[in-house]
C-alpha atoms as a PDB file:
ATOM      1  CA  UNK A   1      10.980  30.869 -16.433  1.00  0.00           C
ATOM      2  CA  UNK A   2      10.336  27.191 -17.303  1.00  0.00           C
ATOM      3  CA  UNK A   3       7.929  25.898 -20.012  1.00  0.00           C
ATOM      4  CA  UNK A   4       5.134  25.671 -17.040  1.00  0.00           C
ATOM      5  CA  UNK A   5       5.598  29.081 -15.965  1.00  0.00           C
ATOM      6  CA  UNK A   6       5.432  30.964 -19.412  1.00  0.00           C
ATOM      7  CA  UNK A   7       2.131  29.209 -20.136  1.00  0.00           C
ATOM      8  CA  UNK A   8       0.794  30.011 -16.676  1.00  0.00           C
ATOM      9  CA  UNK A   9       1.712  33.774 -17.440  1.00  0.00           C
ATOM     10  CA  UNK A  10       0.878  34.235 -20.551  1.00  0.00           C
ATOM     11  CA  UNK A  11      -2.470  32.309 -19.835  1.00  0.00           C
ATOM     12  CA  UNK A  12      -3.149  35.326 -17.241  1.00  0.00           C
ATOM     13  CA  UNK A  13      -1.995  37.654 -19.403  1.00  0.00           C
ATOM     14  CA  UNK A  14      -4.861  36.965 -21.919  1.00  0.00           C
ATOM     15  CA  UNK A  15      -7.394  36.473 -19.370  1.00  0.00           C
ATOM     16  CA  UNK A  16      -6.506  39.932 -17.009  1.00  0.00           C
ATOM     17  CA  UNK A  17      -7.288  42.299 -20.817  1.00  0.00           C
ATOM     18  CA  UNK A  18      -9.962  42.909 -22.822  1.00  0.00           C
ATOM     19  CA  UNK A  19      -7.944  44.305 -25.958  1.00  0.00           C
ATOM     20  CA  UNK A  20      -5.406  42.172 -27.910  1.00  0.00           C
ATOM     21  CA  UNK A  21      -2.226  41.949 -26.206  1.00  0.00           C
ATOM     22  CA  UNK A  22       0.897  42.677 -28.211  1.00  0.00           C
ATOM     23  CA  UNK A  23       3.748  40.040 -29.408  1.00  0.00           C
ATOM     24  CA  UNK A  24       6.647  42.648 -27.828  1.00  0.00           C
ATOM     25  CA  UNK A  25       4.523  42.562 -24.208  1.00  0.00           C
ATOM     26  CA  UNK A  26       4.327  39.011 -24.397  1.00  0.00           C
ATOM     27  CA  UNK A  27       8.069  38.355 -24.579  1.00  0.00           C
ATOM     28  CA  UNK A  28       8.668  40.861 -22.224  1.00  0.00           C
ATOM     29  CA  UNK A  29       6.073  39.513 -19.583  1.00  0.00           C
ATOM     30  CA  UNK A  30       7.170  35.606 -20.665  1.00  0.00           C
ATOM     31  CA  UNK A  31      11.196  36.985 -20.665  1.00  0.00           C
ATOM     32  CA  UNK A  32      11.483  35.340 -23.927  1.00  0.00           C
ATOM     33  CA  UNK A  33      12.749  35.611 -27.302  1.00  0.00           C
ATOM     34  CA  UNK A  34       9.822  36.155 -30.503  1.00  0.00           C
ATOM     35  CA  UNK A  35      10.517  32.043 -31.311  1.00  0.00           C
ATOM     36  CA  UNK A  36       9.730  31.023 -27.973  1.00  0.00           C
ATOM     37  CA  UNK A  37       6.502  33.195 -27.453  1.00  0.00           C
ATOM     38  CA  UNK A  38       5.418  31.665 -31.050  1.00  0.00           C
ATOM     39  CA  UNK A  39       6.416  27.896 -29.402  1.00  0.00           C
ATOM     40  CA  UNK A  40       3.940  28.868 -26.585  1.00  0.00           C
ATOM     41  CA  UNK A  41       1.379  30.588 -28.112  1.00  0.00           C
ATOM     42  CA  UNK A  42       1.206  27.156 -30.493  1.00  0.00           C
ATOM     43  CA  UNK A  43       1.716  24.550 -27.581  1.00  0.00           C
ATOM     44  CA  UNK A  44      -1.046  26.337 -26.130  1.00  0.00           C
ATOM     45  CA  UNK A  45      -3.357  25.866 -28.720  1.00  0.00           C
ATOM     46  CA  UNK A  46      -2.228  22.929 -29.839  1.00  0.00           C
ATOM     47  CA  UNK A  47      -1.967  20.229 -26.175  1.00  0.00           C
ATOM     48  CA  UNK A  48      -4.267  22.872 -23.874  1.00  0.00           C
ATOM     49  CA  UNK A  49      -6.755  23.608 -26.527  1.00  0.00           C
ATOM     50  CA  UNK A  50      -6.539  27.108 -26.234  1.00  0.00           C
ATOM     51  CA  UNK A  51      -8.571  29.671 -28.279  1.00  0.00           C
ATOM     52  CA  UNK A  52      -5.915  31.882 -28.630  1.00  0.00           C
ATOM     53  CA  UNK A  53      -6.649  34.259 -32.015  1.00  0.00           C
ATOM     54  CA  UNK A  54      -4.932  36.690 -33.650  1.00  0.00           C
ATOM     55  CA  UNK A  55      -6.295  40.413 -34.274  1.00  0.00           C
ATOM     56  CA  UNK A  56      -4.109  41.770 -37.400  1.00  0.00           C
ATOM     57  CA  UNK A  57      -5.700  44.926 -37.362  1.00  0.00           C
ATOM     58  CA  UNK A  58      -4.875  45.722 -34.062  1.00  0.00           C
ATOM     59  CA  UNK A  59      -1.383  43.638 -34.096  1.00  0.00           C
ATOM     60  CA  UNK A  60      -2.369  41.185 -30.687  1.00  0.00           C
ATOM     61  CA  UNK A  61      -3.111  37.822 -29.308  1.00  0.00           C
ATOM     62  CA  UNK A  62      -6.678  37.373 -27.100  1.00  0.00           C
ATOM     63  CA  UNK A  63      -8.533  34.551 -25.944  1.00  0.00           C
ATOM     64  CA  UNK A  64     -11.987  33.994 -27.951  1.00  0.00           C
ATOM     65  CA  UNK A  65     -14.940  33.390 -25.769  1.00  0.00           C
ATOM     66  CA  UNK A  66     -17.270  30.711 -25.881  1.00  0.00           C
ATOM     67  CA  UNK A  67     -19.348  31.794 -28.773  1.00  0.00           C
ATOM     68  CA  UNK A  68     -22.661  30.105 -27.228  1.00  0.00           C
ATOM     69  CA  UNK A  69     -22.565  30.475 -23.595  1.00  0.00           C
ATOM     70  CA  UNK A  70     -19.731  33.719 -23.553  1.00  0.00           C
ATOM     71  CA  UNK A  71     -17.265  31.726 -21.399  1.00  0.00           C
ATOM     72  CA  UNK A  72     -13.765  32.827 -21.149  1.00  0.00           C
ATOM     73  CA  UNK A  73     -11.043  29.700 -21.712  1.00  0.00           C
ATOM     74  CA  UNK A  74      -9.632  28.363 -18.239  1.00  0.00           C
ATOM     75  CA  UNK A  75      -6.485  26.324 -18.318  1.00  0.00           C
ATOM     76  CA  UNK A  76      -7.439  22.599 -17.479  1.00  0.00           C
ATOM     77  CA  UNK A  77      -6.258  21.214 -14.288  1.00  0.00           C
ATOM     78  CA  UNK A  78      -2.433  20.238 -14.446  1.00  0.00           C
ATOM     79  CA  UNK A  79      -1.819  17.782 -11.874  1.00  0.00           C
ATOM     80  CA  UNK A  80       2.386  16.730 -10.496  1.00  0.00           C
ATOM     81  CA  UNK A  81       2.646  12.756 -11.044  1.00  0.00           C
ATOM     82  CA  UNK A  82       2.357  11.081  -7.748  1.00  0.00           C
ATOM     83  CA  UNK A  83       6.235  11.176  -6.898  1.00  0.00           C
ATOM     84  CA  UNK A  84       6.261  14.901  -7.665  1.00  0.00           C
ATOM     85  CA  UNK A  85       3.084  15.512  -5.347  1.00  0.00           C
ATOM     86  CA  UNK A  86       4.414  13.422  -2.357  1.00  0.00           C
ATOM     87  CA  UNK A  87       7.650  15.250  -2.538  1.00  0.00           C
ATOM     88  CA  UNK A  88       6.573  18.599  -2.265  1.00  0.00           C
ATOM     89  CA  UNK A  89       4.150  18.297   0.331  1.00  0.00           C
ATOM     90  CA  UNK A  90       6.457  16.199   2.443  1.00  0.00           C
ATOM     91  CA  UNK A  91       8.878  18.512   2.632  1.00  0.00           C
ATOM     92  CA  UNK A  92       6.949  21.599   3.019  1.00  0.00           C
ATOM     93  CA  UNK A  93       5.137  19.493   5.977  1.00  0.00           C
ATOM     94  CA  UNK A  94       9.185  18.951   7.383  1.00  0.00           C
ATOM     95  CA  UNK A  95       9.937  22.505   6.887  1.00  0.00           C
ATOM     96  CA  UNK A  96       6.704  23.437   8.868  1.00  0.00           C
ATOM     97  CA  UNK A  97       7.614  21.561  11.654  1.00  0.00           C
ATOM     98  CA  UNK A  98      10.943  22.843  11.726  1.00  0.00           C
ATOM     99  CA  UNK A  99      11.812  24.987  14.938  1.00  0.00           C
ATOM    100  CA  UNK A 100      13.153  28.359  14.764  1.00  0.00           C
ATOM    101  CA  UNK A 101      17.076  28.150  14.746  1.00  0.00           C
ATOM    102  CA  UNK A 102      20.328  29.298  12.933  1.00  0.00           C
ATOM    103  CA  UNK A 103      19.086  28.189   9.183  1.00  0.00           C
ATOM    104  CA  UNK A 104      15.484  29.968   9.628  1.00  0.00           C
ATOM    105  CA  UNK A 105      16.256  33.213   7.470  1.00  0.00           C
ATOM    106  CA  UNK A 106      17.543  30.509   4.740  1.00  0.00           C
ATOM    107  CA  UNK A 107      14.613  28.037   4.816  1.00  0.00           C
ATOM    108  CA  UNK A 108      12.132  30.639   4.683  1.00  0.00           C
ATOM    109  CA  UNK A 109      12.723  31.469   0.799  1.00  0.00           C
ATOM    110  CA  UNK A 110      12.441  27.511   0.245  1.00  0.00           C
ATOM    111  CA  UNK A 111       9.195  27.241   2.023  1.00  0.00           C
ATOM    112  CA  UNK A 112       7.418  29.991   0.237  1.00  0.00           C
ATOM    113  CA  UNK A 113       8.808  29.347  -2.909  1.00  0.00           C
ATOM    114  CA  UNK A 114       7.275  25.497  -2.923  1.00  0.00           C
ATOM    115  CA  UNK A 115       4.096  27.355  -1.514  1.00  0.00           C
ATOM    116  CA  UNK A 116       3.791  29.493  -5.113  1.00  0.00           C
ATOM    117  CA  UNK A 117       4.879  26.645  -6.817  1.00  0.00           C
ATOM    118  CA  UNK A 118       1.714  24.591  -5.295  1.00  0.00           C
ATOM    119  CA  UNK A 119      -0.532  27.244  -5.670  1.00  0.00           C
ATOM    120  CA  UNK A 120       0.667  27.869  -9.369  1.00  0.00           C
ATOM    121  CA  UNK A 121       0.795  24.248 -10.706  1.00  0.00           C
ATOM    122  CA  UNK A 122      -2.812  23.816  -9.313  1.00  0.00           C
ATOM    123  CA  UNK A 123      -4.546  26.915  -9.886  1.00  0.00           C
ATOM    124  CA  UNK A 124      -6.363  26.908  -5.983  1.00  0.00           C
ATOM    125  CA  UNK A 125      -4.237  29.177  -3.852  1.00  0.00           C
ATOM    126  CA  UNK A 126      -3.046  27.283  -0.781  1.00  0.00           C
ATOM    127  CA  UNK A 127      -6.097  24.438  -1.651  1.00  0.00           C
ATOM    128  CA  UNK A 128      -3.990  21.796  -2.398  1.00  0.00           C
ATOM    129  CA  UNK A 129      -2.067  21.700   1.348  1.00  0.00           C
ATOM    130  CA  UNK A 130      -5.569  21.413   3.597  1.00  0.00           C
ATOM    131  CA  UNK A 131      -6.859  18.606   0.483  1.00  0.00           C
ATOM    132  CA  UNK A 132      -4.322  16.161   0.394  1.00  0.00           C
ATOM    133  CA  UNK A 133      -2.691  14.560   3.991  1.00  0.00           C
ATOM    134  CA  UNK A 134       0.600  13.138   4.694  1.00  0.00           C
ATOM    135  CA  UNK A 135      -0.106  10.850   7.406  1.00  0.00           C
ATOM    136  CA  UNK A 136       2.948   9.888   9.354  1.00  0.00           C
ATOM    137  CA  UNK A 137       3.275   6.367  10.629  1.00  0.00           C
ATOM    138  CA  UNK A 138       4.230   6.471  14.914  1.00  0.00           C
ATOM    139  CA  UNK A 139       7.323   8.257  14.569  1.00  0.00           C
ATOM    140  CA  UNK A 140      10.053   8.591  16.955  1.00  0.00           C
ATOM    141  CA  UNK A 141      12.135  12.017  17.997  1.00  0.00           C
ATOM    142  CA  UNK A 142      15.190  11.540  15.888  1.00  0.00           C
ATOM    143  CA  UNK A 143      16.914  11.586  19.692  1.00  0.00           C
ATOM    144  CA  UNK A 144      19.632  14.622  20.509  1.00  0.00           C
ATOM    145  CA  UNK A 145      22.622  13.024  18.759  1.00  0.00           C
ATOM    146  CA  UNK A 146      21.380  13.541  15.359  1.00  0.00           C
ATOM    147  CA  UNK A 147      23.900  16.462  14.694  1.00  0.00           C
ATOM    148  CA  UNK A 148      26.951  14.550  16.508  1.00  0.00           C
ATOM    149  CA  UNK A 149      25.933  11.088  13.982  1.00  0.00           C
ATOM    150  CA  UNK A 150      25.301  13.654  10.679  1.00  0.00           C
ATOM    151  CA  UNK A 151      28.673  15.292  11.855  1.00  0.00           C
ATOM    152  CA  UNK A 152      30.911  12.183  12.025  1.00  0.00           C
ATOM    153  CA  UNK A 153      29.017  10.753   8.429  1.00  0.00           C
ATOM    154  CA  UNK A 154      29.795  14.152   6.846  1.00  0.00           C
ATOM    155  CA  UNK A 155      33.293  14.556   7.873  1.00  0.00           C
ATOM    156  CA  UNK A 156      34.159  10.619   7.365  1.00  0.00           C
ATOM    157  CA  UNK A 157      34.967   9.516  10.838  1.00  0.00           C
ATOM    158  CA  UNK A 158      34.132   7.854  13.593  1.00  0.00           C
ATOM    159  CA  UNK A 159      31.431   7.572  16.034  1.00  0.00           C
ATOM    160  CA  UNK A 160      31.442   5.992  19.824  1.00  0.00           C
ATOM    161  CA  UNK A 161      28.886   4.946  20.939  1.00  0.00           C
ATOM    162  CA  UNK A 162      26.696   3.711  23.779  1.00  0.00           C
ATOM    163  CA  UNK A 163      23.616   2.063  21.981  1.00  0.00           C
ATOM    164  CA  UNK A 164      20.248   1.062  24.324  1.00  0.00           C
ATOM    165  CA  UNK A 165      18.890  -2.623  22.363  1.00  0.00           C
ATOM    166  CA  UNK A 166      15.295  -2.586  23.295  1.00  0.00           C
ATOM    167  CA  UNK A 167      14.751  -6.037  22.825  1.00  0.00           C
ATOM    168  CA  UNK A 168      16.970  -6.842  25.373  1.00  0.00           C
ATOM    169  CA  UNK A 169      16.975  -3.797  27.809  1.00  0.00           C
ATOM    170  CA  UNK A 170      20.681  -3.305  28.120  1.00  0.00           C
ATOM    171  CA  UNK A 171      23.115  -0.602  27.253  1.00  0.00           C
ATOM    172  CA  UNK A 172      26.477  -1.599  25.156  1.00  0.00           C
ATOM    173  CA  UNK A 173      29.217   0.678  23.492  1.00  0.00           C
ATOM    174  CA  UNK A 174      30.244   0.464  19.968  1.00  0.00           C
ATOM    175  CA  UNK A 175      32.624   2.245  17.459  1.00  0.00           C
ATOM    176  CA  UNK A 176      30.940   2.493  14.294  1.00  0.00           C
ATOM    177  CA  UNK A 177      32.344   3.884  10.479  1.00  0.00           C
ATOM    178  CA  UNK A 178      29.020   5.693   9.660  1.00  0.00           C
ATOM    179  CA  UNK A 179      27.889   4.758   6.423  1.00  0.00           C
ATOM    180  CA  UNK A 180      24.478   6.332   5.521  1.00  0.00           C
ATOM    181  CA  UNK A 181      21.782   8.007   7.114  1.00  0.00           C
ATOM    182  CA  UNK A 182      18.676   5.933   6.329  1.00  0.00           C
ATOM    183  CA  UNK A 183      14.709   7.474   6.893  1.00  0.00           C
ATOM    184  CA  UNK A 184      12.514   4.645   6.747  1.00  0.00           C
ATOM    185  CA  UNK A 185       8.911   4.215   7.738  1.00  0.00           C
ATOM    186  CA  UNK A 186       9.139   7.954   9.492  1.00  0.00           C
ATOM    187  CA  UNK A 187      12.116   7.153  11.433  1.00  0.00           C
ATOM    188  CA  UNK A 188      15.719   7.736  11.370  1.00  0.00           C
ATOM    189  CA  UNK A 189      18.704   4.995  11.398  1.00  0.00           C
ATOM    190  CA  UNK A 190      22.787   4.831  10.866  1.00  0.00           C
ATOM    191  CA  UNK A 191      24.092   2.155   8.741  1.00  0.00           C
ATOM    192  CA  UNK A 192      27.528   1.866   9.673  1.00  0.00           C
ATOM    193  CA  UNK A 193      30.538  -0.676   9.973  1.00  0.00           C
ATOM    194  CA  UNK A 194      30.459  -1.940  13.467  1.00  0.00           C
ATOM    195  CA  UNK A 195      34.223  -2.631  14.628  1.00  0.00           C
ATOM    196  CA  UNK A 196      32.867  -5.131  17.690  1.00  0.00           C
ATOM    197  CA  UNK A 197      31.079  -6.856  15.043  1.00  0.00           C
ATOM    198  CA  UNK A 198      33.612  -6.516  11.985  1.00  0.00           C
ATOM    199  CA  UNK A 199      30.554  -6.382   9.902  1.00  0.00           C
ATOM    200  CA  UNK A 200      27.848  -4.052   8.719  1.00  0.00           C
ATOM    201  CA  UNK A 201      24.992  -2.901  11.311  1.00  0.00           C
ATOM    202  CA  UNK A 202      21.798  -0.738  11.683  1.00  0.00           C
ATOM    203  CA  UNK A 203      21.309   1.265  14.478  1.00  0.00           C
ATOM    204  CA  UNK A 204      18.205   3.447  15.244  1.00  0.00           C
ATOM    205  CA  UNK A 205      18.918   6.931  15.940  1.00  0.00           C
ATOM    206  CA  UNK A 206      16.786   7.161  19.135  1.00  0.00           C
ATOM    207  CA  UNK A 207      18.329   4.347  20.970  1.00  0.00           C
ATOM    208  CA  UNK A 208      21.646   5.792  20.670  1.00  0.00           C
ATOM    209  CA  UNK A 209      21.770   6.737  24.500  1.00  0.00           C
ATOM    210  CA  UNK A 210      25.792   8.639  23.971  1.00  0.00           C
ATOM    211  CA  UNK A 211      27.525   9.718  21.076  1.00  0.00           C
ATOM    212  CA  UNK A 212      31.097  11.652  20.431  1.00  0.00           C
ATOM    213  CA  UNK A 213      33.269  11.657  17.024  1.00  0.00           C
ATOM    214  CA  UNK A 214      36.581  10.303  17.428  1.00  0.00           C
ATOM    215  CA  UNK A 215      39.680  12.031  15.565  1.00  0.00           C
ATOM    216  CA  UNK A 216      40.279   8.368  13.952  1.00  0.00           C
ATOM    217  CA  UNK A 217      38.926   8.159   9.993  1.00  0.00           C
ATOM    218  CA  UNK A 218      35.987   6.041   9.216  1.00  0.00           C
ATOM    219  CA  UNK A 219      36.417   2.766   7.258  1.00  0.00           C
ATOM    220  CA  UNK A 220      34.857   3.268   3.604  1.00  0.00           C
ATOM    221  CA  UNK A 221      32.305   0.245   2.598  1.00  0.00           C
ATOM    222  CA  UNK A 222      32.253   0.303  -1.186  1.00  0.00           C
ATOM    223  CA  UNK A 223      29.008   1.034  -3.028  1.00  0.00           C
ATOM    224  CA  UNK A 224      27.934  -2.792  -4.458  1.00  0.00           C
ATOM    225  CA  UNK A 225      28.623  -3.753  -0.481  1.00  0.00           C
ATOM    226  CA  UNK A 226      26.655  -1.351   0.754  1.00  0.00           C
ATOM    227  CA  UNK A 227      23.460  -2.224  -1.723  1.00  0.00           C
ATOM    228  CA  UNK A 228      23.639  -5.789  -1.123  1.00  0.00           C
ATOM    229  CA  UNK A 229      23.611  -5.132   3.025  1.00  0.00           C
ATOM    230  CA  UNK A 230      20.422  -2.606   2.097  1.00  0.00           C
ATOM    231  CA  UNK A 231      18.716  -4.034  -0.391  1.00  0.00           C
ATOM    232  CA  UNK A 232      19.678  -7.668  -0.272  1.00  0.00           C
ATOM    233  CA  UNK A 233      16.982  -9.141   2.044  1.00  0.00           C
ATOM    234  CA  UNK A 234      13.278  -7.880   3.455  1.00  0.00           C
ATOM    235  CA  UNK A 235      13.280  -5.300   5.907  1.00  0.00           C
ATOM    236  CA  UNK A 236      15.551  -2.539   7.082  1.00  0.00           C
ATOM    237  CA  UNK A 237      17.788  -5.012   9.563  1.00  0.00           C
ATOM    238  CA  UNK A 238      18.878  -6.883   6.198  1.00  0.00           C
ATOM    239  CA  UNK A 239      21.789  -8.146   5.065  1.00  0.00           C
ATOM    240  CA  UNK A 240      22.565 -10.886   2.651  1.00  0.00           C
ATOM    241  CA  UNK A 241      18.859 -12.811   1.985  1.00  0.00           C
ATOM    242  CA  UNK A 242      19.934 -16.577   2.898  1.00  0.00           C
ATOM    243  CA  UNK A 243      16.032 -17.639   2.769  1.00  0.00           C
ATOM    244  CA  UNK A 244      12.310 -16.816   0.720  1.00  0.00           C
ATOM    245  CA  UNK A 245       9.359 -17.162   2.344  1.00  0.00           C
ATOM    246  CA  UNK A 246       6.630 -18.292   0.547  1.00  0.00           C
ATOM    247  CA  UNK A 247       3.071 -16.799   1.605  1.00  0.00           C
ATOM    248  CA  UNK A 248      -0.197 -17.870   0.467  1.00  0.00           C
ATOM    249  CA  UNK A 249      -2.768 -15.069   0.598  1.00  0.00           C
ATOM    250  CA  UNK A 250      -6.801 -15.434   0.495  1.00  0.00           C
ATOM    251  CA  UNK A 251      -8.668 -14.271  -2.722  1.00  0.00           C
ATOM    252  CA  UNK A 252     -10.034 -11.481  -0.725  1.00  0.00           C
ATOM    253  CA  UNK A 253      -6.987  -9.743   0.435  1.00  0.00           C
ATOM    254  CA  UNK A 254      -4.805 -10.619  -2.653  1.00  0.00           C
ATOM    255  CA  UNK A 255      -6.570  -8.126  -5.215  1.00  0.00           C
ATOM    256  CA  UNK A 256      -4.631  -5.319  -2.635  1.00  0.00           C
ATOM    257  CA  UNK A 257      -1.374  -7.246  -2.039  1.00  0.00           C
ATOM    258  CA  UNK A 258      -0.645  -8.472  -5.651  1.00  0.00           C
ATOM    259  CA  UNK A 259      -0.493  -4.529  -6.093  1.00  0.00           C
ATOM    260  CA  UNK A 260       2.239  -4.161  -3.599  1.00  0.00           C
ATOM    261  CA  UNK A 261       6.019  -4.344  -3.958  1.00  0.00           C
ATOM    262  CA  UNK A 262       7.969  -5.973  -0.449  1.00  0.00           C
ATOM    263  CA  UNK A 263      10.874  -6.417  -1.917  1.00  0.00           C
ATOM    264  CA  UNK A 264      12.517  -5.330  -5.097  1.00  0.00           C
ATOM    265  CA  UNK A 265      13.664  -9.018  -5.869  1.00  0.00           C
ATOM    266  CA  UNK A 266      10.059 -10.452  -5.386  1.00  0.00           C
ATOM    267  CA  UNK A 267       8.405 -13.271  -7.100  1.00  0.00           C
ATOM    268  CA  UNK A 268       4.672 -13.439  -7.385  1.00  0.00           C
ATOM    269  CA  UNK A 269       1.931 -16.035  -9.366  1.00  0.00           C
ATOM    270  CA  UNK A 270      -1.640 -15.957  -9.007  1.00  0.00           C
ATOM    271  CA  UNK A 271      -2.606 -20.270  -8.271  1.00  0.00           C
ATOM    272  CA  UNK A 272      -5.468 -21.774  -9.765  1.00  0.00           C
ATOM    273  CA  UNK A 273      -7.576 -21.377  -6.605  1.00  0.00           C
ATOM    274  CA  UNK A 274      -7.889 -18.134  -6.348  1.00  0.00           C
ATOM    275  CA  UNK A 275      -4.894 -17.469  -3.812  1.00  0.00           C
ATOM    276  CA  UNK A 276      -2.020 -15.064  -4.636  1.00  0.00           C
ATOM    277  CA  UNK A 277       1.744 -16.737  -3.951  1.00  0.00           C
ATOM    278  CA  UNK A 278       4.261 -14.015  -3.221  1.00  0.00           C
ATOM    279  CA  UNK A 279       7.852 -15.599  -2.565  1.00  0.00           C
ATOM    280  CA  UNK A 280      10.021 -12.895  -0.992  1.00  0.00           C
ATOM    281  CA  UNK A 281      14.195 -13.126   0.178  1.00  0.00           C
ATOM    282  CA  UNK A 282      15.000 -12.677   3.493  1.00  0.00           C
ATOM    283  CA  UNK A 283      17.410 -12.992   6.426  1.00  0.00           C
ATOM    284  CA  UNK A 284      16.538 -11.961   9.834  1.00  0.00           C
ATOM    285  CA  UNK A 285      12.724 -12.956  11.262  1.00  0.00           C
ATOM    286  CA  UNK A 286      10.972  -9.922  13.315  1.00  0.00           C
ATOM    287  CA  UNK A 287      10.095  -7.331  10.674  1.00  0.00           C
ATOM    288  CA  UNK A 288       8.846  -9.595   8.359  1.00  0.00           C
ATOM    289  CA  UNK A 289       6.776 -11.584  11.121  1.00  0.00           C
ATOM    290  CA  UNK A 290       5.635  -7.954  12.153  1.00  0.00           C
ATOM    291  CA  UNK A 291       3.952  -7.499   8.521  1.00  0.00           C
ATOM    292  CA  UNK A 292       2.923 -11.087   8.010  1.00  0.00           C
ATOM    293  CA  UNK A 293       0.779 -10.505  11.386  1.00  0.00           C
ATOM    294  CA  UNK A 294      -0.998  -7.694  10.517  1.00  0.00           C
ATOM    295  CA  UNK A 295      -2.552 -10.090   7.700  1.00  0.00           C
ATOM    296  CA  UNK A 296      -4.157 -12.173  10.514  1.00  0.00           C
ATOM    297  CA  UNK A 297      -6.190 -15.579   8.679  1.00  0.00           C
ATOM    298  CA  UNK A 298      -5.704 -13.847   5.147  1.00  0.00           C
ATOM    299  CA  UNK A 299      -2.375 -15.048   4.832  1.00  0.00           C
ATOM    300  CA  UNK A 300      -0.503 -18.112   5.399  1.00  0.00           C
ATOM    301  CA  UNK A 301       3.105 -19.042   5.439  1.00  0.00           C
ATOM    302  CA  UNK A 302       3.944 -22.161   3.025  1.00  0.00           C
ATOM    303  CA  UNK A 303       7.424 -21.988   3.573  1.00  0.00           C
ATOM    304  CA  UNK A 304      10.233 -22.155   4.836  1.00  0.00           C
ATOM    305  CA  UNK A 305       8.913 -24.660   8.036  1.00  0.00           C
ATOM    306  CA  UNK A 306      11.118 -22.760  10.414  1.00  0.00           C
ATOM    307  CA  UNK A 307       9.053 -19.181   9.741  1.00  0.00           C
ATOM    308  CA  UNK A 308       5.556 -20.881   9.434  1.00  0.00           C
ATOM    309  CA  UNK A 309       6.472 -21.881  13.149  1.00  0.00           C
ATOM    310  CA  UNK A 310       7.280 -18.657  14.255  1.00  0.00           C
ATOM    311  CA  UNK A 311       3.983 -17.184  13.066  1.00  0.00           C
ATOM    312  CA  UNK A 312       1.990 -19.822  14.549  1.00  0.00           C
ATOM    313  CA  UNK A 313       3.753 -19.698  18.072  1.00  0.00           C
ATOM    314  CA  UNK A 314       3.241 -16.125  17.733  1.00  0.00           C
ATOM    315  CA  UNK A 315      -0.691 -16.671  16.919  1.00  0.00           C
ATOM    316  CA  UNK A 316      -0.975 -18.891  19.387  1.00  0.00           C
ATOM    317  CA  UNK A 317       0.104 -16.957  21.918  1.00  0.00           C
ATOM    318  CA  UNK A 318      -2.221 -13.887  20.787  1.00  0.00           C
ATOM    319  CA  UNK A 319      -4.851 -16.148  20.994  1.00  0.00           C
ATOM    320  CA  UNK A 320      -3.986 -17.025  24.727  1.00  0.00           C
ATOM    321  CA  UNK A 321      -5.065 -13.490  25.701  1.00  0.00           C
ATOM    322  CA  UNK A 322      -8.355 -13.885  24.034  1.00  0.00           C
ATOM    323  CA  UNK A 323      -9.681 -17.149  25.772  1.00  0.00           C
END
């Protein structure tokens, strides 16, 4: 038992009798040594406010009741942070969707045991699944060479490929050196080492139209290159950042943006007028046009002139279908 756990038990422990419980059936219930059951029994009352008392006469802990209104003590609500939180429910959510297959019997333990850890941490049976949502944002089916890609990353070698580009509707084959498997914004991609390219590449996993693992062994990318490609610029199709964009956003909208991070190497000021500035490192155009866009008149692109052209032309042209 962790720290959590032996205060959750011996908290029901106190509340389920009505006579003093003894120190030896604490440490048994708590499996615990005497030293440890004192460290609880104090933490208890100490951080929880706990009216845990003493009965020498009958040699046993109880809870005291409210001497006014005859309540017995509840623990207060103890909450995960917000990392903790998201991470349990999101995989419980993954392991829900999960079809029946060869790892079922070996998931199932997993999925109940985060299920008693919910209900324990939060006091509400299975309340805390139907109150808080995980909304996923338009994902796409991973595609049916998931296994084939994890495969070849796993066992360090490499992929062909025949890889569908959407934005120009045609088909082209590729031998990669997978790198990493990267989940971002609900969907799945490979970073690998292209060998038509000789350079680093993302690929999404649903576009990949044929894959088969070759006998040859993948070419290793050392750690500092791969963070640079990553985490270098804005977006997931990064690189090295060559250029910052400098947007202007309205009052109105900046109270929410100036509380959001786009990129780890980010600059930000609040001007004199009211507006927020948020300078932000980038290389390649769409994604960051994409969220730029969604801003509509609340933002505006100062610089660089070749990216505040791109936004207009692409404003412009939304406007065209709204005469």
């Amino acid at each position: 038992m962790d720290r959590f756990d032996r205060i959750f038990a011996l908290h029901q422990l106190l509340s389920s009798h009505r006579n003093p419980v003894s120190r030896q059936r604490i440490e048994q219930v708590l499996e615990c040594s005497r030293a440890t059951a004192k460290r609880i029994v104090d933490n208890m009352r100490d951080y929880l406010n706990a009216p845990i008392e003493y009965d020498r006469t009958r040699n046993g802990y109880y809870y005291a009741r409210d001497s006014e209104y005859g309540e017995m003590y509840e623990l207060p609500g103890v909450w995960f942070n917000a990392s903790e939180l998201h991470a349990l429910l999101s995989v419980q959510q993954l392991l829900e969707a999960v079809q029946p297959g060869l790892l079922e019997r070996q998931l199932a333990p997993l999925k109940a045991h985060i299920g008693e850890l919910l209900k324990a941490q939060h006091g509400g049976g299975d309340q805390i699944s139907r109150r808080i949502r995980i909304l996923r944002a338009a994902p796409r089916p991973a595609g049916e060479y998931f296994q084939t890609v994890a495969n070849a990353l796993a066992q360090r070698r490499r992929l062909a490929i025949t890889y569908f580009k959407r934005g120009e509707e045609r088909l082209s084959k590729r031998e990669l050196s997978p790198q990493r498997l990267l989940h971002y914004r609900d969907n799945w991609y490979l970073e690998a080492w292209c060998h038509l390219r000789q350079s680093m590449r993302t690929f999404a996993l649903d576009s990949i139209r044929k894959a088969s693992m070759l006998e040859s062994a993948a070419q290793e990318i050392d750690e500092q290159s791969l963070r640079d490609y990553s985490a270098g610029a804005y977006g997931i199709f990064s690189g090295g950042a060559d250029q910052t964009a400098v947007l202007l956003f309205r009052p109105e909208r900046a109270r929410w943006v100036s509380a959001e991070q786009w990129h780890p190497n980010q600059q930000s000021r609040w001007l004199d007028d009211g507006r927020y500035e948020l300078k932000v490192p980038y290389s390649q155009t769409p994604e960051l046009i994409m969220d730029i866009l969604k801003y509509g008149p609340d933002v505006e692109v100062a610089e660089p002139q070749a990216l505040r052209e791109l936004v207009r032309e692409r404003l412009r042209q939304a406007a065209e279908i709204y005469p």
